[in-house]
PDB file of N, CA and C in Angstrom:
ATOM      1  N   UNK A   1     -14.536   3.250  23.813  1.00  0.00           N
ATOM      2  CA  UNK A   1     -15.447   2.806  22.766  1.00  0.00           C
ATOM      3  C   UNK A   1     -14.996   1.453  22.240  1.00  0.00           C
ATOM      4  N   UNK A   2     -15.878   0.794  22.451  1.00  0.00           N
ATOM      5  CA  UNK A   2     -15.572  -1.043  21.779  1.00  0.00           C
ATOM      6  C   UNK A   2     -15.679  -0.873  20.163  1.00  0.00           C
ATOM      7  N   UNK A   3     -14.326  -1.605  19.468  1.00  0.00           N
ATOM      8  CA  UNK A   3     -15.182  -1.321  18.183  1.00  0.00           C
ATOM      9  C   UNK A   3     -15.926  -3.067  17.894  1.00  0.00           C
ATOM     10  N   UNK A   4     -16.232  -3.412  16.618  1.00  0.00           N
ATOM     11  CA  UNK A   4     -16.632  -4.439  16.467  1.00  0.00           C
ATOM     12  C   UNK A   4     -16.671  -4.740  15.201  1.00  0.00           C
ATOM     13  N   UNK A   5     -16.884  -5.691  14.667  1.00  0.00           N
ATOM     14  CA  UNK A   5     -16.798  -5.967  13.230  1.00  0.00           C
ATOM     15  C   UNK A   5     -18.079  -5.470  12.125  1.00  0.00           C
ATOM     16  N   UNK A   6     -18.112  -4.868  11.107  1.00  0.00           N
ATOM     17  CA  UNK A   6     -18.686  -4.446  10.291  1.00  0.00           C
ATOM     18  C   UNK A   6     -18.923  -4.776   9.240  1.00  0.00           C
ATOM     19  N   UNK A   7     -20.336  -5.110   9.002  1.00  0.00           N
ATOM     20  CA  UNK A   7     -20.708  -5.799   7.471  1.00  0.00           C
ATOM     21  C   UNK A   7     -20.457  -5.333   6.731  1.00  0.00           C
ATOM     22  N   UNK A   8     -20.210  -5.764   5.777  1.00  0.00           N
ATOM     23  CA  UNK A   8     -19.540  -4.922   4.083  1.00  0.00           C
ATOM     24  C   UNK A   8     -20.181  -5.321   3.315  1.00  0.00           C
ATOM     25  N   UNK A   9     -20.596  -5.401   1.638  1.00  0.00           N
ATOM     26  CA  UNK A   9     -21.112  -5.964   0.952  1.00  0.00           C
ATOM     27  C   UNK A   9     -20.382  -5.004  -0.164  1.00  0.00           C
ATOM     28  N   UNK A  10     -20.787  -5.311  -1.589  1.00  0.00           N
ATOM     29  CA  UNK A  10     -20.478  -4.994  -2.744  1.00  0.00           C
ATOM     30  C   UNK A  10     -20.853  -3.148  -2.994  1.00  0.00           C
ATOM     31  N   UNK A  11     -22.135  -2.925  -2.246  1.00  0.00           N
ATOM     32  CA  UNK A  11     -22.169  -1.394  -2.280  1.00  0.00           C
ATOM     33  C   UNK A  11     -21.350  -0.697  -1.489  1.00  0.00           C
ATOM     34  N   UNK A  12     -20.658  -1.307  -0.368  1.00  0.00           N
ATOM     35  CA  UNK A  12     -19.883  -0.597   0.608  1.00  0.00           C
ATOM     36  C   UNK A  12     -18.431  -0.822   0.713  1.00  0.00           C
ATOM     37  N   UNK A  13     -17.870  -1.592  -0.656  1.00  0.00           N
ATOM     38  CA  UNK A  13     -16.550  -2.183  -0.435  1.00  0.00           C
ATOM     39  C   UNK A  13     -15.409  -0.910  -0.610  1.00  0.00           C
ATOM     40  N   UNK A  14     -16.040  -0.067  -1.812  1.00  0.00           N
ATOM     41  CA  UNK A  14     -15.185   0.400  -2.580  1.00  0.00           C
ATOM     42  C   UNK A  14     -14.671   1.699  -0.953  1.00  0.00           C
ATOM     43  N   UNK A  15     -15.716   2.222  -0.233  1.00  0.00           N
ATOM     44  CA  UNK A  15     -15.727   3.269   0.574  1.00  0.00           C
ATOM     45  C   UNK A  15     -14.983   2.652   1.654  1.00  0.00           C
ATOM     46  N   UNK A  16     -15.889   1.561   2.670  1.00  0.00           N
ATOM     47  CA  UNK A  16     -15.041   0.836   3.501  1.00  0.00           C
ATOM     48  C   UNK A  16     -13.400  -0.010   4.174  1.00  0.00           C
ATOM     49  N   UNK A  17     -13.487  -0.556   2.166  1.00  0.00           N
ATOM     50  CA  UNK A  17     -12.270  -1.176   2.202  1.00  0.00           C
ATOM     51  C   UNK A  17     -11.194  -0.597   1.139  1.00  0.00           C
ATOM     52  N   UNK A  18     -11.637  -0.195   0.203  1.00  0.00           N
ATOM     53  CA  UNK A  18     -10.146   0.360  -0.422  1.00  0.00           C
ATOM     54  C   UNK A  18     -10.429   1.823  -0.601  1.00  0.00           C
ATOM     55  N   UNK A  19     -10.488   2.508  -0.012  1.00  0.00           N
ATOM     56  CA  UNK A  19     -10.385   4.190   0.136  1.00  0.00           C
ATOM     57  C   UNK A  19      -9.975   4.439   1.648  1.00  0.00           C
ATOM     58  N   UNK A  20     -10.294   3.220   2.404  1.00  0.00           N
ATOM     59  CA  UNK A  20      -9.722   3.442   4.071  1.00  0.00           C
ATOM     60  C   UNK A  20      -8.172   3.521   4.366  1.00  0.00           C
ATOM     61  N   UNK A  21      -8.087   4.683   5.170  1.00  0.00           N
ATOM     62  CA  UNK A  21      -6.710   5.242   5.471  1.00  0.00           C
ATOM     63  C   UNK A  21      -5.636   4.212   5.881  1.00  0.00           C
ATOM     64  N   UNK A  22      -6.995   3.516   7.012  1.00  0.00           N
ATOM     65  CA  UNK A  22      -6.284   2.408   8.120  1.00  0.00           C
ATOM     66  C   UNK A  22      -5.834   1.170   7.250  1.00  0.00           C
ATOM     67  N   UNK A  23      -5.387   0.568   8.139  1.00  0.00           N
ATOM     68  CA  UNK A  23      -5.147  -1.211   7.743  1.00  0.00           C
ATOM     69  C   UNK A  23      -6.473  -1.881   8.716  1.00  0.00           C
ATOM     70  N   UNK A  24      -7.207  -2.697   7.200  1.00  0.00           N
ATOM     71  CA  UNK A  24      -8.978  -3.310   7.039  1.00  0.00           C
ATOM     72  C   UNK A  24      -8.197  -4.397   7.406  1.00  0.00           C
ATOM     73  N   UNK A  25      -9.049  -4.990   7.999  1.00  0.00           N
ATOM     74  CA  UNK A  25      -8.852  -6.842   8.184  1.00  0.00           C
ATOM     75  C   UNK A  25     -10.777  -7.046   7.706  1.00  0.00           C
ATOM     76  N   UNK A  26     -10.409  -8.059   6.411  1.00  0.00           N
ATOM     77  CA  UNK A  26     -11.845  -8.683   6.201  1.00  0.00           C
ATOM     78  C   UNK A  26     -11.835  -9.926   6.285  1.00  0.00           C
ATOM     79  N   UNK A  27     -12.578 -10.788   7.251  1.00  0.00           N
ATOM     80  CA  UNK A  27     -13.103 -11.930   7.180  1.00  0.00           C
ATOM     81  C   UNK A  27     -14.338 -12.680   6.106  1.00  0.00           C
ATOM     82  N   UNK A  28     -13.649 -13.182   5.518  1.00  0.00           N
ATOM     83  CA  UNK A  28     -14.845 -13.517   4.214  1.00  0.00           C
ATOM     84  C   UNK A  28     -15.261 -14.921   4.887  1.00  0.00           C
ATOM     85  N   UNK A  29     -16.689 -15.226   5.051  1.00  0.00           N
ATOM     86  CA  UNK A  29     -17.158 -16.138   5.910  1.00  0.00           C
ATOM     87  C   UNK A  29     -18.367 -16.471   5.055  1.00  0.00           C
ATOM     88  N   UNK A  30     -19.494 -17.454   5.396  1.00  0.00           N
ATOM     89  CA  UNK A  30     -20.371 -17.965   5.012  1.00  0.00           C
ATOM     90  C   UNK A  30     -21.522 -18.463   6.634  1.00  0.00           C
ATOM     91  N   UNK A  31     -22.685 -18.058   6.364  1.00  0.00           N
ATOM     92  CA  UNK A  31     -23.367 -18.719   7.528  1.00  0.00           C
ATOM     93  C   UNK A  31     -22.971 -20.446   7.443  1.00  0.00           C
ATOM     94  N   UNK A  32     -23.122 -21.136   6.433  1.00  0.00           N
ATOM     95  CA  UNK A  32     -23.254 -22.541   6.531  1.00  0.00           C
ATOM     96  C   UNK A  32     -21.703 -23.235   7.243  1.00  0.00           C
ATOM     97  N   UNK A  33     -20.431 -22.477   7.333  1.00  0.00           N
ATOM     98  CA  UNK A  33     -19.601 -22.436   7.673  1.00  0.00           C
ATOM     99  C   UNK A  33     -19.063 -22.931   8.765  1.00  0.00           C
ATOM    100  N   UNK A  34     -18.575 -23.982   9.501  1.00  0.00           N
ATOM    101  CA  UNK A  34     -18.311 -24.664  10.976  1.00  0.00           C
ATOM    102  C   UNK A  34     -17.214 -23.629  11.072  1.00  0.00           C
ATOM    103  N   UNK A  35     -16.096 -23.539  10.666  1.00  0.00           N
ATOM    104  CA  UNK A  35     -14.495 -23.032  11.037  1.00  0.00           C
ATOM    105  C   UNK A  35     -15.100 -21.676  10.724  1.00  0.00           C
ATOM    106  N   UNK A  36     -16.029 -21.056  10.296  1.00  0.00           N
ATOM    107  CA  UNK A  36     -16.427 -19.594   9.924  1.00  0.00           C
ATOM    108  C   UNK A  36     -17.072 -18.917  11.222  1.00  0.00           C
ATOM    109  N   UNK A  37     -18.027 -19.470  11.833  1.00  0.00           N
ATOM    110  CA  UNK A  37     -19.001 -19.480  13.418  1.00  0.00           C
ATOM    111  C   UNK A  37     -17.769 -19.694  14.380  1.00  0.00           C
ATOM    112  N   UNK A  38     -16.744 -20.822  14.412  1.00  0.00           N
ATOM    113  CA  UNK A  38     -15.478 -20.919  15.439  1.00  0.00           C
ATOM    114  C   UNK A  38     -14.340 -19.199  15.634  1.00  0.00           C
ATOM    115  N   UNK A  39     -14.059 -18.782  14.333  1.00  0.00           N
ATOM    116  CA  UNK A  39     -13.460 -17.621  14.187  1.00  0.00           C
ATOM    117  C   UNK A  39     -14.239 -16.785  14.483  1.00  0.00           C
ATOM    118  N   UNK A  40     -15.408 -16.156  14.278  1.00  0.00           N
ATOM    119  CA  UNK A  40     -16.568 -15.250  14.189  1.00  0.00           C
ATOM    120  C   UNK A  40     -16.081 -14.485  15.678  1.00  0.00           C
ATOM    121  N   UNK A  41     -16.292 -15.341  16.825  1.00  0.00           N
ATOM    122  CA  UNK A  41     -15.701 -14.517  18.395  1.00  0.00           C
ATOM    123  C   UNK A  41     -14.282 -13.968  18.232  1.00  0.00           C
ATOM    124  N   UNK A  42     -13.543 -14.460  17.731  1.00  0.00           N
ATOM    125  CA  UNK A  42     -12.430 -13.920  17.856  1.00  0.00           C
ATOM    126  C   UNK A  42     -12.186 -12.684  16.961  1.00  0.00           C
ATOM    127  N   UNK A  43     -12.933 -12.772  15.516  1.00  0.00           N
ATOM    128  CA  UNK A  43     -12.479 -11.648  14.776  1.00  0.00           C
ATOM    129  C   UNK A  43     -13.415 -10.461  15.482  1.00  0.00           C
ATOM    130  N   UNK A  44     -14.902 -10.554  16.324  1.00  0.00           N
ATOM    131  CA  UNK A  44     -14.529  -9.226  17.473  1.00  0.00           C
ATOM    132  C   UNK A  44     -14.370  -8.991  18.765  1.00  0.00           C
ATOM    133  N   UNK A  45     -13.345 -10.085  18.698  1.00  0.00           N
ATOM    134  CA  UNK A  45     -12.496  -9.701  20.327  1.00  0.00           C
ATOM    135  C   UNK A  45     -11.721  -8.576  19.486  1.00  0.00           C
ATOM    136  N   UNK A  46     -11.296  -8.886  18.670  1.00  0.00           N
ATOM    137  CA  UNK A  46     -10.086  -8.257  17.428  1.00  0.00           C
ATOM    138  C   UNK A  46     -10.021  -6.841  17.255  1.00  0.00           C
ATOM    139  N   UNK A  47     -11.730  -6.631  16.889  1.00  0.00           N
ATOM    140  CA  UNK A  47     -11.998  -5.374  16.363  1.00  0.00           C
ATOM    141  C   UNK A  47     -12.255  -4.303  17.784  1.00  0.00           C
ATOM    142  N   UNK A  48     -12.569  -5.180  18.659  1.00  0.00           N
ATOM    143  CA  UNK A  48     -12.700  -4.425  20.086  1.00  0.00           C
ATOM    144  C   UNK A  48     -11.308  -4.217  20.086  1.00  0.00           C
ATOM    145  N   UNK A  49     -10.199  -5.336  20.616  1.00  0.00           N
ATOM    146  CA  UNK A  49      -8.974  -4.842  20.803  1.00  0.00           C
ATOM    147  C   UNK A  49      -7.830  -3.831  20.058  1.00  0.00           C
ATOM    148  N   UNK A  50      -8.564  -3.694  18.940  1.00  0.00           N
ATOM    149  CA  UNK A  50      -7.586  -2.880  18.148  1.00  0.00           C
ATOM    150  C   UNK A  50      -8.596  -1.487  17.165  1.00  0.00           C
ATOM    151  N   UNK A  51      -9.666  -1.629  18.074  1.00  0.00           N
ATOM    152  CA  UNK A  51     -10.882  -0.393  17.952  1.00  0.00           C
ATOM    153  C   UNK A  51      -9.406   0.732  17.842  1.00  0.00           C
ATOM    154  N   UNK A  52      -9.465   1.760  16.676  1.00  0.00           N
ATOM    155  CA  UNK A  52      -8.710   2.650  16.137  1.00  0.00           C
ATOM    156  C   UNK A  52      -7.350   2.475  15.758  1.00  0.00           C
ATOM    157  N   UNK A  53      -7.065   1.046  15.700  1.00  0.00           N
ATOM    158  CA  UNK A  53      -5.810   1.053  14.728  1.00  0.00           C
ATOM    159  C   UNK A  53      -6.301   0.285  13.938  1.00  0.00           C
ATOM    160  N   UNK A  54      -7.008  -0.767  13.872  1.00  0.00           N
ATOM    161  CA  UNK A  54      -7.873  -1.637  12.627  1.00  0.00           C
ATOM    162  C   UNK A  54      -9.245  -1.627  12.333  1.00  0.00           C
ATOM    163  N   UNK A  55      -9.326  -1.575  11.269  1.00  0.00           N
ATOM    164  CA  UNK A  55     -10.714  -1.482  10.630  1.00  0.00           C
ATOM    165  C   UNK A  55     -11.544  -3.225  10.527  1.00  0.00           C
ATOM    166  N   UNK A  56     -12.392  -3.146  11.154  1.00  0.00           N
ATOM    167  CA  UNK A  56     -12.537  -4.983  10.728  1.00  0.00           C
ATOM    168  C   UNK A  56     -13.253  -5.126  10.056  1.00  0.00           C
ATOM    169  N   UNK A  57     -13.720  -6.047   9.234  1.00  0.00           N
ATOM    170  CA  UNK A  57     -14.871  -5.890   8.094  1.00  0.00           C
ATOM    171  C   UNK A  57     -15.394  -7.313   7.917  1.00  0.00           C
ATOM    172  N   UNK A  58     -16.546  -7.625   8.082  1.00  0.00           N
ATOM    173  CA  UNK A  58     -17.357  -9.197   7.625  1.00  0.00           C
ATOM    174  C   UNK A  58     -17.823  -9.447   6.171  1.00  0.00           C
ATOM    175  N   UNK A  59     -17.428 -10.439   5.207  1.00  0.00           N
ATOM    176  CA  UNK A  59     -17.863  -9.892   3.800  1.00  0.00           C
ATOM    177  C   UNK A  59     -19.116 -11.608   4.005  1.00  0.00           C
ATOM    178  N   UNK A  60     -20.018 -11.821   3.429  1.00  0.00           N
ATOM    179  CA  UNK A  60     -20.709 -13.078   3.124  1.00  0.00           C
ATOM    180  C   UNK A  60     -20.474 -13.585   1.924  1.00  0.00           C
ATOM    181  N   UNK A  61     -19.631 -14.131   1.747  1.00  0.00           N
ATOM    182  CA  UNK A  61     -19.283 -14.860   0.484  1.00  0.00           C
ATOM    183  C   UNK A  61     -20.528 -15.159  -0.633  1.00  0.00           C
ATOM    184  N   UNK A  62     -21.417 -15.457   0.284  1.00  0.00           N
ATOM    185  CA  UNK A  62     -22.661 -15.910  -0.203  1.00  0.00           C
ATOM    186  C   UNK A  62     -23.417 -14.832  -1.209  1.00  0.00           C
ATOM    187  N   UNK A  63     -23.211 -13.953  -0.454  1.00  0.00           N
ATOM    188  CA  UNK A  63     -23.738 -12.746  -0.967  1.00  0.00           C
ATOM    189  C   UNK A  63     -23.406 -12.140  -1.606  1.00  0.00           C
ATOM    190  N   UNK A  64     -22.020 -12.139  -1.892  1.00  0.00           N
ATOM    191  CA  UNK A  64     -21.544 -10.942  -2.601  1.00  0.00           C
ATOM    192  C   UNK A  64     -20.220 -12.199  -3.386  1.00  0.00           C
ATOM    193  N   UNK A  65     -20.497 -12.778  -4.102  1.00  0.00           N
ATOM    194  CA  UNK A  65     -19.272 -13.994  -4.685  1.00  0.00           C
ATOM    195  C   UNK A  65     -18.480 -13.374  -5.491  1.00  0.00           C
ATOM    196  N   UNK A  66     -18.757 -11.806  -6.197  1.00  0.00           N
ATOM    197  CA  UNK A  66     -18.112 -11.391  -6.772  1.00  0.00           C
ATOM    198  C   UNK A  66     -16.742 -10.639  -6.310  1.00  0.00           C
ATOM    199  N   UNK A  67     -16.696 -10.461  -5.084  1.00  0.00           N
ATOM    200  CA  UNK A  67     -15.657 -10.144  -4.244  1.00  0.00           C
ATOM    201  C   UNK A  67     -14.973 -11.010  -3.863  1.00  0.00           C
ATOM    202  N   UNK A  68     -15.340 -12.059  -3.445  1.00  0.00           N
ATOM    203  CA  UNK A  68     -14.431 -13.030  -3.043  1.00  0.00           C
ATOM    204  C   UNK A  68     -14.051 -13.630  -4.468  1.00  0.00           C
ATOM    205  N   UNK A  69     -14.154 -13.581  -5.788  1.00  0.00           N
ATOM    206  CA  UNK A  69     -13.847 -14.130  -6.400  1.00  0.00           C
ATOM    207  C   UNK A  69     -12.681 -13.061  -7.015  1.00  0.00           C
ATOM    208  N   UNK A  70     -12.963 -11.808  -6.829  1.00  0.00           N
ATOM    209  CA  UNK A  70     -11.823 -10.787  -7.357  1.00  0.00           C
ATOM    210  C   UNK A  70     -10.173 -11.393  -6.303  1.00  0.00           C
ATOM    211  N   UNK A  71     -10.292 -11.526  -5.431  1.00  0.00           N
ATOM    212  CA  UNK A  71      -9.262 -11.927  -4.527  1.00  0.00           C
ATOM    213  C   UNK A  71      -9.001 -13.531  -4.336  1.00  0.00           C
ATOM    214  N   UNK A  72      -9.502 -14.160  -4.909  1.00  0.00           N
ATOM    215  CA  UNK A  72      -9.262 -15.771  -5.350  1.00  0.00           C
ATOM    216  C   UNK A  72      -9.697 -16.131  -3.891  1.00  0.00           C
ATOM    217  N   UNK A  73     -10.777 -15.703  -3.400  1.00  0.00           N
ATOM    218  CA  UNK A  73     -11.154 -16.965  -1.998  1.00  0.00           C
ATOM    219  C   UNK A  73     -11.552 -17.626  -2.859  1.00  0.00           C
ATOM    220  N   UNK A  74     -11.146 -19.100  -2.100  1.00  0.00           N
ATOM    221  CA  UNK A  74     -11.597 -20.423  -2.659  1.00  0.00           C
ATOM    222  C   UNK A  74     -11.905 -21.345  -1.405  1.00  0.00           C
ATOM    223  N   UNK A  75     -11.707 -21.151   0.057  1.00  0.00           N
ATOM    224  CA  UNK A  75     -11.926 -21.326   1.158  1.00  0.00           C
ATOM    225  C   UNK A  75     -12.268 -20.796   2.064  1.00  0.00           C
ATOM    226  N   UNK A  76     -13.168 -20.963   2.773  1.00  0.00           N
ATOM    227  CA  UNK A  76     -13.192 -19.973   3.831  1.00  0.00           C
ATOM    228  C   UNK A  76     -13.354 -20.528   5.281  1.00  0.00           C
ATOM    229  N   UNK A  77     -13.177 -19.883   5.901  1.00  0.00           N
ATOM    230  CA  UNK A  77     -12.921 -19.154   6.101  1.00  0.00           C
ATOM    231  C   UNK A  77     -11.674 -18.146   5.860  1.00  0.00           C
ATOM    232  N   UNK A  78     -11.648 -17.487   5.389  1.00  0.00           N
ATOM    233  CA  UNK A  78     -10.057 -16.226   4.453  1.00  0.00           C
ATOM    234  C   UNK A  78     -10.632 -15.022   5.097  1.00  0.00           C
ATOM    235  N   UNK A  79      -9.060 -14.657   5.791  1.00  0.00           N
ATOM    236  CA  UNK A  79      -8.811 -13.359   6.538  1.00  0.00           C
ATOM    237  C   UNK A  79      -7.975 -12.359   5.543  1.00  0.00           C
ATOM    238  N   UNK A  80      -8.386 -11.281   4.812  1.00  0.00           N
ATOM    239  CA  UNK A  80      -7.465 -10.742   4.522  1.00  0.00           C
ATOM    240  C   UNK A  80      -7.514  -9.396   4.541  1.00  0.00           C
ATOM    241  N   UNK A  81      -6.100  -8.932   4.468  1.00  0.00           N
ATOM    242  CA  UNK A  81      -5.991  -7.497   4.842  1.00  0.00           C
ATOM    243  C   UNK A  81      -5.578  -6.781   3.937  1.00  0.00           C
ATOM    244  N   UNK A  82      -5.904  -5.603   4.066  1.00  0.00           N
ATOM    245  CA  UNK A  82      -5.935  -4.509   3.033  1.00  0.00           C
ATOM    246  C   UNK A  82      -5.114  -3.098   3.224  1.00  0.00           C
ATOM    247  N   UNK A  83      -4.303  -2.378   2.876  1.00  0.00           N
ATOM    248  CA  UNK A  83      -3.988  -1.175   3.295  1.00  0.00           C
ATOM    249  C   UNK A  83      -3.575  -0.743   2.284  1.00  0.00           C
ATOM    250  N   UNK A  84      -4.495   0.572   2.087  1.00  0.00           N
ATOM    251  CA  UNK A  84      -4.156   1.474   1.005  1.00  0.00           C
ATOM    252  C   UNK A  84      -4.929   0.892  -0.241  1.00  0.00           C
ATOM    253  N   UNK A  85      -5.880  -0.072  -0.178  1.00  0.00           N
ATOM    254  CA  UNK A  85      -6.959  -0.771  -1.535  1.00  0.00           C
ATOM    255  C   UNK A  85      -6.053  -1.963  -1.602  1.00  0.00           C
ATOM    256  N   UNK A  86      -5.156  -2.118  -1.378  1.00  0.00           N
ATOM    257  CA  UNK A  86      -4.148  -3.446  -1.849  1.00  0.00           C
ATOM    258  C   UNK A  86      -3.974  -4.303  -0.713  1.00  0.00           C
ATOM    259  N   UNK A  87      -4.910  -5.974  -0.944  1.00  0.00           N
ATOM    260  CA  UNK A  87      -4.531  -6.899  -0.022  1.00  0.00           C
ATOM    261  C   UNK A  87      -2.295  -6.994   0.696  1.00  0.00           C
ATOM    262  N   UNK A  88      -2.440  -6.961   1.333  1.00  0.00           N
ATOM    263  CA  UNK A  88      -1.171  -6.881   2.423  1.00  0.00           C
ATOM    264  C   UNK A  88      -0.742  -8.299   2.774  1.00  0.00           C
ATOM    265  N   UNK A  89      -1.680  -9.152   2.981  1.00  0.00           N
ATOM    266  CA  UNK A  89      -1.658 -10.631   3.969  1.00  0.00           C
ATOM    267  C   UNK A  89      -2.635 -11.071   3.930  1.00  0.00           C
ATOM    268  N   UNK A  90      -2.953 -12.693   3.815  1.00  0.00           N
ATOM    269  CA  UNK A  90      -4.277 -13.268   3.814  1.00  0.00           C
ATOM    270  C   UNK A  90      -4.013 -14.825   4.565  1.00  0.00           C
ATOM    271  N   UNK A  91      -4.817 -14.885   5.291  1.00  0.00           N
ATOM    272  CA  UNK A  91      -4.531 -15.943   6.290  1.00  0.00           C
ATOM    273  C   UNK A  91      -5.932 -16.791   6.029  1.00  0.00           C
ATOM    274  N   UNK A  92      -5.450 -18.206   5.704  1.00  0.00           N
ATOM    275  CA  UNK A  92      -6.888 -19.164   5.148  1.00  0.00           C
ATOM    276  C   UNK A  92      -7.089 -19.933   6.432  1.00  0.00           C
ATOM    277  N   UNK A  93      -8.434 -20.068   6.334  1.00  0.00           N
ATOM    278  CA  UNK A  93      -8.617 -21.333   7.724  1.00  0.00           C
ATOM    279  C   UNK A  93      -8.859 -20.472   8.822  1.00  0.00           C
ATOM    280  N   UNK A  94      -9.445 -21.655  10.117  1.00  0.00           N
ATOM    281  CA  UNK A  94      -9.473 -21.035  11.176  1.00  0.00           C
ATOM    282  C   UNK A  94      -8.147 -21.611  12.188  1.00  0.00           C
ATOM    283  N   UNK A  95      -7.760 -20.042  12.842  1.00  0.00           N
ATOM    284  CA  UNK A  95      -6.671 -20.276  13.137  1.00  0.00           C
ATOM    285  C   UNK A  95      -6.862 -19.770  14.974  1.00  0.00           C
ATOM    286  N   UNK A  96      -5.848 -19.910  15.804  1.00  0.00           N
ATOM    287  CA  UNK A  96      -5.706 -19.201  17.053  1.00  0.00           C
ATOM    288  C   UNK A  96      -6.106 -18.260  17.211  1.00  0.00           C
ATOM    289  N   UNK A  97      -6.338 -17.356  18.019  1.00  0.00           N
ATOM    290  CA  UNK A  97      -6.221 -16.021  18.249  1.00  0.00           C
ATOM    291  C   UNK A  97      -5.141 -15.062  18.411  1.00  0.00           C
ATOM    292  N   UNK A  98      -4.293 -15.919  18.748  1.00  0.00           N
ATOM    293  CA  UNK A  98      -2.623 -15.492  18.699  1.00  0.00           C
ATOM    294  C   UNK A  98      -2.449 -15.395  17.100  1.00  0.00           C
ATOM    295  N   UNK A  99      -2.046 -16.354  16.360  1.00  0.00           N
ATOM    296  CA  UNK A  99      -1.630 -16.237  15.223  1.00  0.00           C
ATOM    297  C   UNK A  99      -2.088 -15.165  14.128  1.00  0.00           C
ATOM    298  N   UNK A 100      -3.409 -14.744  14.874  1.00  0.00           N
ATOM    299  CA  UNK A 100      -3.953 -13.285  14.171  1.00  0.00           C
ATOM    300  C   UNK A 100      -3.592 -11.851  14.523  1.00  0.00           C
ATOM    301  N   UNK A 101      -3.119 -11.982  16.190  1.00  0.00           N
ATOM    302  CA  UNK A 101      -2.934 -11.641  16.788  1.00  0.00           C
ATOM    303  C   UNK A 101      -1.233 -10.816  16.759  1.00  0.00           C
ATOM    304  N   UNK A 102      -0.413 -12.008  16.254  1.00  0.00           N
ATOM    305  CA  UNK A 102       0.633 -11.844  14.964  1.00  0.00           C
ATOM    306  C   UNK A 102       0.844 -11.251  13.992  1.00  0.00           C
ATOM    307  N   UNK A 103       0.110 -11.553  13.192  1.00  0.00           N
ATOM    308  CA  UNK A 103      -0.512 -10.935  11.896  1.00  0.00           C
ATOM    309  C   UNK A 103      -0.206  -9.153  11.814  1.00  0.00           C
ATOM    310  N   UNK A 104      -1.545  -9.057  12.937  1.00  0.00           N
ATOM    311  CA  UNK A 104      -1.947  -8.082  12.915  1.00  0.00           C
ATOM    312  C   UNK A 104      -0.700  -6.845  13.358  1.00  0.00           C
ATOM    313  N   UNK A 105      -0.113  -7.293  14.397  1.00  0.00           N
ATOM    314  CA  UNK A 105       0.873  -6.867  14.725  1.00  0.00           C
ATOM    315  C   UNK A 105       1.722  -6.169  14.007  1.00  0.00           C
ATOM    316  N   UNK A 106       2.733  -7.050  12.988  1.00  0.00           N
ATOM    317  CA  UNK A 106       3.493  -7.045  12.481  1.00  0.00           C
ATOM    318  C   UNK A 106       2.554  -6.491  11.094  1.00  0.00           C
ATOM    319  N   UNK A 107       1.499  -6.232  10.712  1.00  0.00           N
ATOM    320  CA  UNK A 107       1.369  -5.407   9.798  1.00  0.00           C
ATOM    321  C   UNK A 107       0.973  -3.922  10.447  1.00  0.00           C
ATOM    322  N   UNK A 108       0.650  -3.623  11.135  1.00  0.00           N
ATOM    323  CA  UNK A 108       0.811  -2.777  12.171  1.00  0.00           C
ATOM    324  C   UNK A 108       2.026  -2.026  12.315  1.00  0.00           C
ATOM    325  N   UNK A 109       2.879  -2.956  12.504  1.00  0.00           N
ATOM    326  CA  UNK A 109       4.298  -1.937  12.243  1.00  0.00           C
ATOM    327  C   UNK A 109       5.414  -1.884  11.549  1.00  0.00           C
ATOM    328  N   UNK A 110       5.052  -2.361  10.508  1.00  0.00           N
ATOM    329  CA  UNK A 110       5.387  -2.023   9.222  1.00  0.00           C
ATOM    330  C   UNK A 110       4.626  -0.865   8.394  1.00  0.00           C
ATOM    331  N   UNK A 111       2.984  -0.772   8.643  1.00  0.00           N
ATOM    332  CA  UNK A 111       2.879   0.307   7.993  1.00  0.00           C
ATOM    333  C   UNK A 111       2.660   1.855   8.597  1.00  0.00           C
ATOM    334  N   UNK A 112       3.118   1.635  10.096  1.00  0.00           N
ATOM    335  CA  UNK A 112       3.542   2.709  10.941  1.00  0.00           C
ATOM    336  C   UNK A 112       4.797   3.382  10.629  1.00  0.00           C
ATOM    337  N   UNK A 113       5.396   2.509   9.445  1.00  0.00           N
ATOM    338  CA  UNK A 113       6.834   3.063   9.666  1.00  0.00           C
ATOM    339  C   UNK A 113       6.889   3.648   8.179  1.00  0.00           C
ATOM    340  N   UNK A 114       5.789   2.965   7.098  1.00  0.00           N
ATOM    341  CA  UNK A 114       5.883   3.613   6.032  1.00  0.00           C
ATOM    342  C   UNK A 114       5.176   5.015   5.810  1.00  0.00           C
ATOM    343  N   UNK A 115       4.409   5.614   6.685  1.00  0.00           N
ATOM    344  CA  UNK A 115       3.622   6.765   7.474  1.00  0.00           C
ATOM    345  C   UNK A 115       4.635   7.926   7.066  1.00  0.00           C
TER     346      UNK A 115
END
């Protein structure tokens, strides 16, 4: 099963992202966005590659400003992750696929070990 990235918005945050067991990765993006459309493939190569150990989540800044403003985006494209309701790591900009790839990893097993 491929997973893939999943829209979120303000009615679905509280269920999606902070009541989820897993470790969420949310990309807070904007359509008008150049570095937001460049990341967009990679965050679901992401969610395919790590379909049941990460949750991936798309938020529209646009849409929902009150979320991105609870977590101080002030740029975006902003990757950040969540485990247990509490951001973990937040990575600004568009970056490699490796360097997320990193990320992800190493929060991965760290909270395998707090389990």
């Amino acid at each position: 099963m491929g997973g893939q990235a999943i829209k979120v918005d303000e009615a679905g945050w509280d269920i999606e992202v902070m009541k989820a067991p897993e470790l969420v990765m949310v990309d807070f993006w904007a359509v008008w966005c150049g570095p937001c459309q460049m990341v967009a493939p990679i965050v679901e190569e992401l969610a395919g590659e790590y379909a049941g150990k990460l949750k991936v989540m798309k938020l529209n800044t646009d849409d929902n400003p009150e979320i991105a403003g609870r977590y101080q985006v002030m740029s975006i494209p902003t990757i950040l992750f969540f485990k247990d309701g509490q951001p973990v790591e937040k990575l600004v900009g568009a970056r490699p696929k490796r360097q997320f790839k990193e990320v992800i990893e190493s929060l991965l097993a760290q909270h395998s070990r707090t389990v």
